[in-house]
Structure formats: structure tokens, C-alpha cells
Protein backbone atom coordinates (compact mmCIF):
# COMPACT_ATOMS: atom_id res chain seq x y z
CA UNK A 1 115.29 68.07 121.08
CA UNK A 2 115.43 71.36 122.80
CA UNK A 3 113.56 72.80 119.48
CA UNK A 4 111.43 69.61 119.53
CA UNK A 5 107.27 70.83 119.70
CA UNK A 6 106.48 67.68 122.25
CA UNK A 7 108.79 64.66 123.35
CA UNK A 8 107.94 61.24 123.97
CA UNK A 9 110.94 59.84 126.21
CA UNK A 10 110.95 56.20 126.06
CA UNK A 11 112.78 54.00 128.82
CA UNK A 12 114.30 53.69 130.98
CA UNK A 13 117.02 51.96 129.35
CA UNK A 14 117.68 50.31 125.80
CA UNK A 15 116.53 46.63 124.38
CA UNK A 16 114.57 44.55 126.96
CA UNK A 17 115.03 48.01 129.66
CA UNK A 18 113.12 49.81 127.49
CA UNK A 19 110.09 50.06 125.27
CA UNK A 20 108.11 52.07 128.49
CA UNK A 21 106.55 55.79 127.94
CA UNK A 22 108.84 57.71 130.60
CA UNK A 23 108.33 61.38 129.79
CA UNK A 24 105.70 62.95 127.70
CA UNK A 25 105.34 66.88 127.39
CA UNK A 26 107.53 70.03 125.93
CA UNK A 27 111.13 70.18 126.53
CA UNK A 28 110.67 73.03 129.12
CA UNK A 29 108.35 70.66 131.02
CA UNK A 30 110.92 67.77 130.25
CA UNK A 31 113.72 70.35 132.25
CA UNK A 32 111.98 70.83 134.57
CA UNK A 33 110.84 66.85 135.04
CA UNK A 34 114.36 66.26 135.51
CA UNK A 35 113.70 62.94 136.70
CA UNK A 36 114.55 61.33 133.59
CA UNK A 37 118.04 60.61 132.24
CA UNK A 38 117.23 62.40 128.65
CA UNK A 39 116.24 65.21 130.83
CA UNK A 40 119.42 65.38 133.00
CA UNK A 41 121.05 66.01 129.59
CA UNK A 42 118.53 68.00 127.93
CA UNK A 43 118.96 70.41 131.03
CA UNK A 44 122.82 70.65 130.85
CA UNK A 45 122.68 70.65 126.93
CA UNK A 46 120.63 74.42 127.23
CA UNK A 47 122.44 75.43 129.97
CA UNK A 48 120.19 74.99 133.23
């Protein structure tokens, strides 16, 4: 993901929680975002 061109972070959770567009942009703007919880990993995954 970190490598990833764009991202399309679905959510906010799995099954019946999900299925909604949460996140949508480059994984530096996803980082920076932060409000999302594959961006809370993303961000400690490279180190932020």
C-alpha cells in the first residue's frame, strides 16, 4: 500500500460495517488523512 499509485479505503468496518468509500487519494495524502484506521497503520507501517 505504501507503493500503491492511489487507494480507495473502504469502511469503516467489515460485512454489513462496511461497503462505504472512506479514503480516496495517494498514500502520502492517506498519512496525512490519518483519520482512517488503514491510515493509522499505513502511518506507523512507514515510520511517521
Amino acid at each position: 500500500m505504501a507503493h500503491a499509485d492511489w487507494i480507495i479505503d473502504l469502511g469503516p468496518g467489515a460485512g454489513h460495517d462496511g461497503g462505504r468509500i472512506t479514503f480516496e487519494g495517494t498514500a502520502a495524502e492517506l498519512i496525512a488523512d490519518g483519520s482512517t484506521l488503514t491510515g493509522k497503520h499505513l502511518t506507523e507501517y512507514v515510520g511517521n
